[in-house]
Protein backbone atom coordinates (compact mmCIF):
# COMPACT_ATOMS: atom_id res chain seq x y z
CA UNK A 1 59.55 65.21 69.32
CA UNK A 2 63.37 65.12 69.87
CA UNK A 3 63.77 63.42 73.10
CA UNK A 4 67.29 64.35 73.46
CA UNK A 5 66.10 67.76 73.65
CA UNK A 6 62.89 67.20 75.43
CA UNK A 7 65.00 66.01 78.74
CA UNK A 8 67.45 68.80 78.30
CA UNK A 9 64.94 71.44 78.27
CA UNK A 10 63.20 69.80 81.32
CA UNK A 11 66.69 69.21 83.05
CA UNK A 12 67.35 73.11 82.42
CA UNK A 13 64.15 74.35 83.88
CA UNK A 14 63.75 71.78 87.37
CA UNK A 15 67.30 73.27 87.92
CA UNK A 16 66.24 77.09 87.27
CA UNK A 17 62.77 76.55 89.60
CA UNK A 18 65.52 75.08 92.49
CA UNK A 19 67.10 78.35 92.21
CA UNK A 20 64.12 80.24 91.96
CA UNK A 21 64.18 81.56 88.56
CA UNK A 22 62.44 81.24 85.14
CA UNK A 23 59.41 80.40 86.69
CA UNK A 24 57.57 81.93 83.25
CA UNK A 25 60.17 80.14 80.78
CA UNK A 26 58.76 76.66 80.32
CA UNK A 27 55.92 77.56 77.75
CA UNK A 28 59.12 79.24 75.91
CA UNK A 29 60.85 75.87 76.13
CA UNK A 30 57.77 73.84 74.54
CA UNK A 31 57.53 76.37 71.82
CA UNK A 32 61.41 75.64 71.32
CA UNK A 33 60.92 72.04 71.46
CA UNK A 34 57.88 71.92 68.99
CA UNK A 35 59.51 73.86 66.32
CA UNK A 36 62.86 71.85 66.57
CA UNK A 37 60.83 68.72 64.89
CA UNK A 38 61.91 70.07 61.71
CA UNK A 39 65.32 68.68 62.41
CA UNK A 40 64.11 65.08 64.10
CA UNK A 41 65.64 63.27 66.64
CA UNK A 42 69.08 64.39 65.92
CA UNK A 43 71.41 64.48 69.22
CA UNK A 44 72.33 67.71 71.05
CA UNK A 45 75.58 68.37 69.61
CA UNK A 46 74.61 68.00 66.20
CA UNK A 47 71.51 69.97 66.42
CA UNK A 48 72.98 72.95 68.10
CA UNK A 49 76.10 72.81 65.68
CA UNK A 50 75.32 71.66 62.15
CA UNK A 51 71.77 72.41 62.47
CA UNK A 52 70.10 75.82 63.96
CA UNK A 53 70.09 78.82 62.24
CA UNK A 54 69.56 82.43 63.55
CA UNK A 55 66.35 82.01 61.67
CA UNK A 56 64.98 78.96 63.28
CA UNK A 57 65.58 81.34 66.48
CA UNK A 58 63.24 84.23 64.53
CA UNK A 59 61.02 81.46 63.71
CA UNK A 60 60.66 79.72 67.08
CA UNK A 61 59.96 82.61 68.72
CA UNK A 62 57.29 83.68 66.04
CA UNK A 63 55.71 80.63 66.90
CA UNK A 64 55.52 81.00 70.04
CA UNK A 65 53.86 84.66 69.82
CA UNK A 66 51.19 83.55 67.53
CA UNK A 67 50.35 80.23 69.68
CA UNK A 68 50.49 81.80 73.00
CA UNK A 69 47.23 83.28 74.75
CA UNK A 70 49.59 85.76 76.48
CA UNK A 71 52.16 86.73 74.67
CA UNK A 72 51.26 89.81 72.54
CA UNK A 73 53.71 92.13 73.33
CA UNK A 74 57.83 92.89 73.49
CA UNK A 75 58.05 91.32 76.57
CA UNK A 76 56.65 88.11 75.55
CA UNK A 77 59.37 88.72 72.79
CA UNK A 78 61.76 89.31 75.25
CA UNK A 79 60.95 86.57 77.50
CA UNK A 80 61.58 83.79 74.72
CA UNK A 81 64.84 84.59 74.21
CA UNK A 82 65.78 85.33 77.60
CA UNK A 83 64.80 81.89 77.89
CA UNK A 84 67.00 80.70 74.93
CA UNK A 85 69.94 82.09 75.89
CA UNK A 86 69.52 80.85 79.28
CA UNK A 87 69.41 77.18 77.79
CA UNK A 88 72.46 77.97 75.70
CA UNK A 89 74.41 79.34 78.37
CA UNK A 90 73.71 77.17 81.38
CA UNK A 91 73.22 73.51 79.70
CA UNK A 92 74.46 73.34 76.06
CA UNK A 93 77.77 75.27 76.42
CA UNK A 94 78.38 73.57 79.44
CA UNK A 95 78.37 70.37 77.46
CA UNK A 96 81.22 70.92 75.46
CA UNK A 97 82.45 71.14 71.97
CA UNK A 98 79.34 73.12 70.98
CA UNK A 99 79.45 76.47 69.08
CA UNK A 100 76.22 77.37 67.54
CA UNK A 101 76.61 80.72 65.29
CA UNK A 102 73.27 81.99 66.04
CA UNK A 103 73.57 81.73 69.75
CA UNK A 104 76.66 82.55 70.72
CA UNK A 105 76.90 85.99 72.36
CA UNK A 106 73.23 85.96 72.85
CA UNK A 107 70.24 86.56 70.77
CA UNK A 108 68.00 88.98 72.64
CA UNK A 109 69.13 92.03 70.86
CA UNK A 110 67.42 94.51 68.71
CA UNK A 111 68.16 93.12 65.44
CA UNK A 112 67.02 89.88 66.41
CA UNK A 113 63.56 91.41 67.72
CA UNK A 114 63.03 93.64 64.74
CA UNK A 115 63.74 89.73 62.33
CA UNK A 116 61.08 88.75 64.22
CA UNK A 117 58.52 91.44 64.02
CA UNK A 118 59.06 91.28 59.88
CA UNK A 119 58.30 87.34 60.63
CA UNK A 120 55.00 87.88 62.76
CA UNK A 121 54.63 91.36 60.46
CA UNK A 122 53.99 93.36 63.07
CA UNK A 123 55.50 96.08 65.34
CA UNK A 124 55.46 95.13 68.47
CA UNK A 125 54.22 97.39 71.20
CA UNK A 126 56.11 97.85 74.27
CA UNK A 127 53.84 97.95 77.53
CA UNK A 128 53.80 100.60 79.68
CA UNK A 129 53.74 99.90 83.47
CA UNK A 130 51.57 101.80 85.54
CA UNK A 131 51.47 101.35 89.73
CA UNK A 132 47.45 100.96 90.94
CA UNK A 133 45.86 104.35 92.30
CA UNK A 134 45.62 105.32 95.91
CA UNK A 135 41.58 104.03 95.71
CA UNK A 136 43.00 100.62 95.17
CA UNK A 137 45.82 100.95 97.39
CA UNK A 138 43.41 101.58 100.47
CA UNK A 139 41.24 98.92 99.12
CA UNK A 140 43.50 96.84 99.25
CA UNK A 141 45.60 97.64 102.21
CA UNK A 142 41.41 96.94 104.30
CA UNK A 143 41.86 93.71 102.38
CA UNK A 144 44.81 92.66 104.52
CA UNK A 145 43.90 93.97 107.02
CA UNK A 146 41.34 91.63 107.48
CA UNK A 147 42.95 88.26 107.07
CA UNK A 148 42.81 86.14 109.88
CA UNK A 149 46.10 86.55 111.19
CA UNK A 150 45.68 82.51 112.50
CA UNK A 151 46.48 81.26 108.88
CA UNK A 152 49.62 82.20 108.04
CA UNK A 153 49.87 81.63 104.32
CA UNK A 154 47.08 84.23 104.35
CA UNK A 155 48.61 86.64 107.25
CA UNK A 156 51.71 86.01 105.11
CA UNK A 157 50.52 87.37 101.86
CA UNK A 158 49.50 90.71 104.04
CA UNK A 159 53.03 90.96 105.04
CA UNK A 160 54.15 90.54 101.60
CA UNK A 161 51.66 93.05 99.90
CA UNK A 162 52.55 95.08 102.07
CA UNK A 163 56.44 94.93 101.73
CA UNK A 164 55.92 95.49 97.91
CA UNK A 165 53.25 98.23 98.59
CA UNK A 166 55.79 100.27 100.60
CA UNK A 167 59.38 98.80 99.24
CA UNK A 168 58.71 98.35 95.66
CA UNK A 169 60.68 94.50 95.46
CA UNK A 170 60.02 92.51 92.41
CA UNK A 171 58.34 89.73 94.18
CA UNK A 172 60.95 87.01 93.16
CA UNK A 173 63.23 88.58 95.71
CA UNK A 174 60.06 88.66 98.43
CA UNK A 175 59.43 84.68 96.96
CA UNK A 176 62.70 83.34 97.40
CA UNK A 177 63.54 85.20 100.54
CA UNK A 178 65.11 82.77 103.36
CA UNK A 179 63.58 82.39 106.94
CA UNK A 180 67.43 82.77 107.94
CA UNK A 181 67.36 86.44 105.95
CA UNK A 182 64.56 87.88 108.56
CA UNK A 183 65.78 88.87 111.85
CA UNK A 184 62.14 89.76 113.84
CA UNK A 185 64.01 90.66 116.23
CA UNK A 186 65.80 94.03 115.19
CA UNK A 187 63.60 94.55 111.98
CA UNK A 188 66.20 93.88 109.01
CA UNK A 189 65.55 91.83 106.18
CA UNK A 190 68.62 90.94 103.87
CA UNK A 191 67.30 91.47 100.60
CA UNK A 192 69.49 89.16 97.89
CA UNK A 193 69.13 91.05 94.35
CA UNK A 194 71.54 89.38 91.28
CA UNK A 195 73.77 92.49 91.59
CA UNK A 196 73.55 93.16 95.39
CA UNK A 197 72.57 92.38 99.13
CA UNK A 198 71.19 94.70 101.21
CA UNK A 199 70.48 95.03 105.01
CA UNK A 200 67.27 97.04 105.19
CA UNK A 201 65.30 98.29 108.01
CA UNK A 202 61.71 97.97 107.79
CA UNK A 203 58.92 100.22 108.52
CA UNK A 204 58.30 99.51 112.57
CA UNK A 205 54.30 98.90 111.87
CA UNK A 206 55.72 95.22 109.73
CA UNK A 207 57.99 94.40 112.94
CA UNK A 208 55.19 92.77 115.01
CA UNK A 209 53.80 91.55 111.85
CA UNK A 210 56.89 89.61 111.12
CA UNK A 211 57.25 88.32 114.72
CA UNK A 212 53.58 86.90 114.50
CA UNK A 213 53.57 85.00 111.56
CA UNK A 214 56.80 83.42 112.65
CA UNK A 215 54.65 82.58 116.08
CA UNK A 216 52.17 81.11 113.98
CA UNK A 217 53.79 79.74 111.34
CA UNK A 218 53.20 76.06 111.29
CA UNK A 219 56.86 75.03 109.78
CA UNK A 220 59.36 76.77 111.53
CA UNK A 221 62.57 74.62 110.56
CA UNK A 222 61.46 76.17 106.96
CA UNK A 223 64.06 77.19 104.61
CA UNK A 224 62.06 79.81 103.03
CA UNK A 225 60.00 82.36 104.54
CA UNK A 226 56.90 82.56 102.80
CA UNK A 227 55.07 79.22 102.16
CA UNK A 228 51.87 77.78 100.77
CA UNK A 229 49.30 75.74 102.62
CA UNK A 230 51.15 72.44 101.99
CA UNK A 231 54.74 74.03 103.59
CA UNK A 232 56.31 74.69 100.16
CA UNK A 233 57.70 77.08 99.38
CA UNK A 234 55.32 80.41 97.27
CA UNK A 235 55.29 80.47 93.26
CA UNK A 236 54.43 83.99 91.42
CA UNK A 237 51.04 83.10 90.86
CA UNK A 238 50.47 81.94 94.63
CA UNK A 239 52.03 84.29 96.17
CA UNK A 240 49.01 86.72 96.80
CA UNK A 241 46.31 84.21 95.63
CA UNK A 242 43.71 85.71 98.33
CA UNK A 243 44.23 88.80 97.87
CA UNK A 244 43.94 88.58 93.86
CA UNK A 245 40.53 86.57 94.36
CA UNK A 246 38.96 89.27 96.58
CA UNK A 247 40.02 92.04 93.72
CA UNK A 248 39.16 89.73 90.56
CA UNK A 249 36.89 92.11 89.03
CA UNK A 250 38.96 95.08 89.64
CA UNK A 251 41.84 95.40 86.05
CA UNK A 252 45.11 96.25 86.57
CA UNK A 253 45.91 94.61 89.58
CA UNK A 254 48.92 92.14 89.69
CA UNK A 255 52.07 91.80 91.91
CA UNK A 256 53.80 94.45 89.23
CA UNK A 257 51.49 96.65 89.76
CA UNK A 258 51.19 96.65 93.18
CA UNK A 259 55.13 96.54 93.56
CA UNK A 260 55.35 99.30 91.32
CA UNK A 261 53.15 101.50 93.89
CA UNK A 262 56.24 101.19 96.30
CA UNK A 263 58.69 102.21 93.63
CA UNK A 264 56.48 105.61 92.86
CA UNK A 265 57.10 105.98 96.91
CA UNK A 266 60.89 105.52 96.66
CA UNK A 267 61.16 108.06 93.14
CA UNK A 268 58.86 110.61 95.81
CA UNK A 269 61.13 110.11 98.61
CA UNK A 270 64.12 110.87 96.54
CA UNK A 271 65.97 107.78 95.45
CA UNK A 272 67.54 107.73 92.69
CA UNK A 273 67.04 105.26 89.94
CA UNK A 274 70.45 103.32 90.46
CA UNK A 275 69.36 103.15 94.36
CA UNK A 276 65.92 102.08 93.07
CA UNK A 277 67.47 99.35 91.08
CA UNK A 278 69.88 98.05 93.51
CA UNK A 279 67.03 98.18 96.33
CA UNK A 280 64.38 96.63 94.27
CA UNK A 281 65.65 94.86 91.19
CA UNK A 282 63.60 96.25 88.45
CA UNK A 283 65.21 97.18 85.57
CA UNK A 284 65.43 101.04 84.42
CA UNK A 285 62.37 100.36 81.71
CA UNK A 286 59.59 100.14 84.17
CA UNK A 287 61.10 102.58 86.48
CA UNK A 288 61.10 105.38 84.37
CA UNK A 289 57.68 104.14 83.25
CA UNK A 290 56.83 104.57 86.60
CA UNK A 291 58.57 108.13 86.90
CA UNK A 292 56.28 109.36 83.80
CA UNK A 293 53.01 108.11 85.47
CA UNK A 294 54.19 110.39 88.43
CA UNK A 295 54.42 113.47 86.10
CA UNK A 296 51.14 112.97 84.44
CA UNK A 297 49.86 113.09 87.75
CA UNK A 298 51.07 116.16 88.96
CA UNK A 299 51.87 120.10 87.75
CA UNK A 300 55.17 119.06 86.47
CA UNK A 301 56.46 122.79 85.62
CA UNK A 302 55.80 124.01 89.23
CA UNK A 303 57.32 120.74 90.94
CA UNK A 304 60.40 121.53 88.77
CA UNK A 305 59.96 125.45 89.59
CA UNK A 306 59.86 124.81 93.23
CA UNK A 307 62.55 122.38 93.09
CA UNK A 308 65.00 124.17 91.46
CA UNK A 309 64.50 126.99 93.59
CA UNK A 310 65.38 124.73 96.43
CA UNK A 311 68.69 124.09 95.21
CA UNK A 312 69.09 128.37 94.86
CA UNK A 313 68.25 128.48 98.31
């Protein structure tokens, strides 16, 4: 193993789970790492410039496809060498008098993807996202409502199913939302997406909601607002542990999922897919995913009829 990498990697990702990101990138980074033995325990700056070739990149990821019990689609694809770049970027470059050919710019493009489906010799399927049905959504909705609103990492994950149910956030914006962002007083949460910040106004039934966990809520210095049982602060996979236990044997069900319910509620109210984005922070690809799942659900030809004769009118 190259050590010199090893602790650069692990450098890279403490610092992106401090700023709440890349939560899903470390088994991306070990893949990395692993593969890189070809080259021994060169140092950083020879490794990245004499070394590495765009396709050591093709066969990294590869590797990490074919070893990985979840990865076995584009995303997983995707997700690699988000990763990679990320590293590049935000630690090697940073360094100094490194210029690696097959990094610079980025690698997560399509040529790049289609090298590496001719490596795995595959084509890889892209998944289509699809919110839960309204049977699930009251299921789950009697679900929270029946957590004892005394324990407040439970009471909390009914407050935060329900802000994705009816709001649509990906849930890293609901995970690394600050206690100082939630005023229970006049109902606004500042929602902090990568492009934008946003004031909004929630739905009067969360109010008292909010206002009781905080009541309740055994750490109230807290920097963040959601917490686990030991007062730190939520991961992805924690965040709605309860909830996900009670529903184990139901498929489909996962904070996407359930956050993509809310986004098929903001496409039926009207929004816009640039509002949706900027509101929510999913990117266009599962939104119009989501927007499809709404037509197959409906008589598309008389909801466009009896639009456009709206607009006449």
């Amino acid at each position: 193993m190259n050590q010199f990498l090893s602790i650069a990697l692990k450098t890279h990702f403490e610092s992106l789970k401090v700023g709440g990101k890349g939560e899903n990138y470390w088994q991306c980074y070990q893949a990395f790492l692993k593969y890189c033995d070809i080259y021994g325990d060169c140092d950083l700056k020879d490794l990245f410039n004499n070394k590495l070739l765009r396709q050591d990149i093709v066969c990294a990821c590869a590797s990490y496809y074919n070893s990985s019990a979840k990865a076995h689609r584009k995303e997983a694809v995707n997700r690699f060498l988000s990763a990679i770049d990320l590293f590049y970027k935000n630690y090697i470059k940073k360094m100094g008098g490194i210029e690696c050919s097959a990094l610079e710019g980025g690698c997560r493009n399509n040529e790049m993807i289609e090298d590496i489906e001719k490596c795995l010799n595959t084509k890889l399927k892209q998944e289509i996202y699809c919110p839960i049905d309204d049977k699930i959504e009251i299921e789950i909705i009697k679900i929270c409502n029946n957590l004892k609103k005394s324990d407040f990492y439970k009471f909390g994950q009914k407050i935060l199913c329900n802000l994705l149910l009816k709001y649509g956030f990906k849930l890293n914006l609901l995970v690394n939302l600050k206690k100082a962002d939630v005023n229970d007083i006049d109902g606004i949460i500042t929602i902090r997406n990568k492009d934008s910040v946003i004031n909004l106004s929630v739905d009067k039934s969360m109010v008292s909601d909010i206002r009781q966990y905080n009541m309740v809520h055994r750490y109230p210095n807290r920097e963040y607002f959601f917490l686990n049982t030991k007062g730190k602060k939520i991961t992805s996979s924690s965040a709605l542990a309860t909830i996900q236990e009670k529903l184990e044997e139901v498929n489909n069900i996962n904070t996407t999922t359930l956050a993509l319910k809310g986004v098929s509620k903001l496409i039926q109210k009207g929004l816009t897919l640039s509002e949706i984005k900027y509101l929510t922070g999913f990117e266009t690809k599962k939104i119009e995913d989501v927007s499809r799942w709404l037509m197959n659900q409906e008589d598309v030809e008389s909801v466009i009829n009896n639009k456009l004769n709206l607009i006449d009118i």
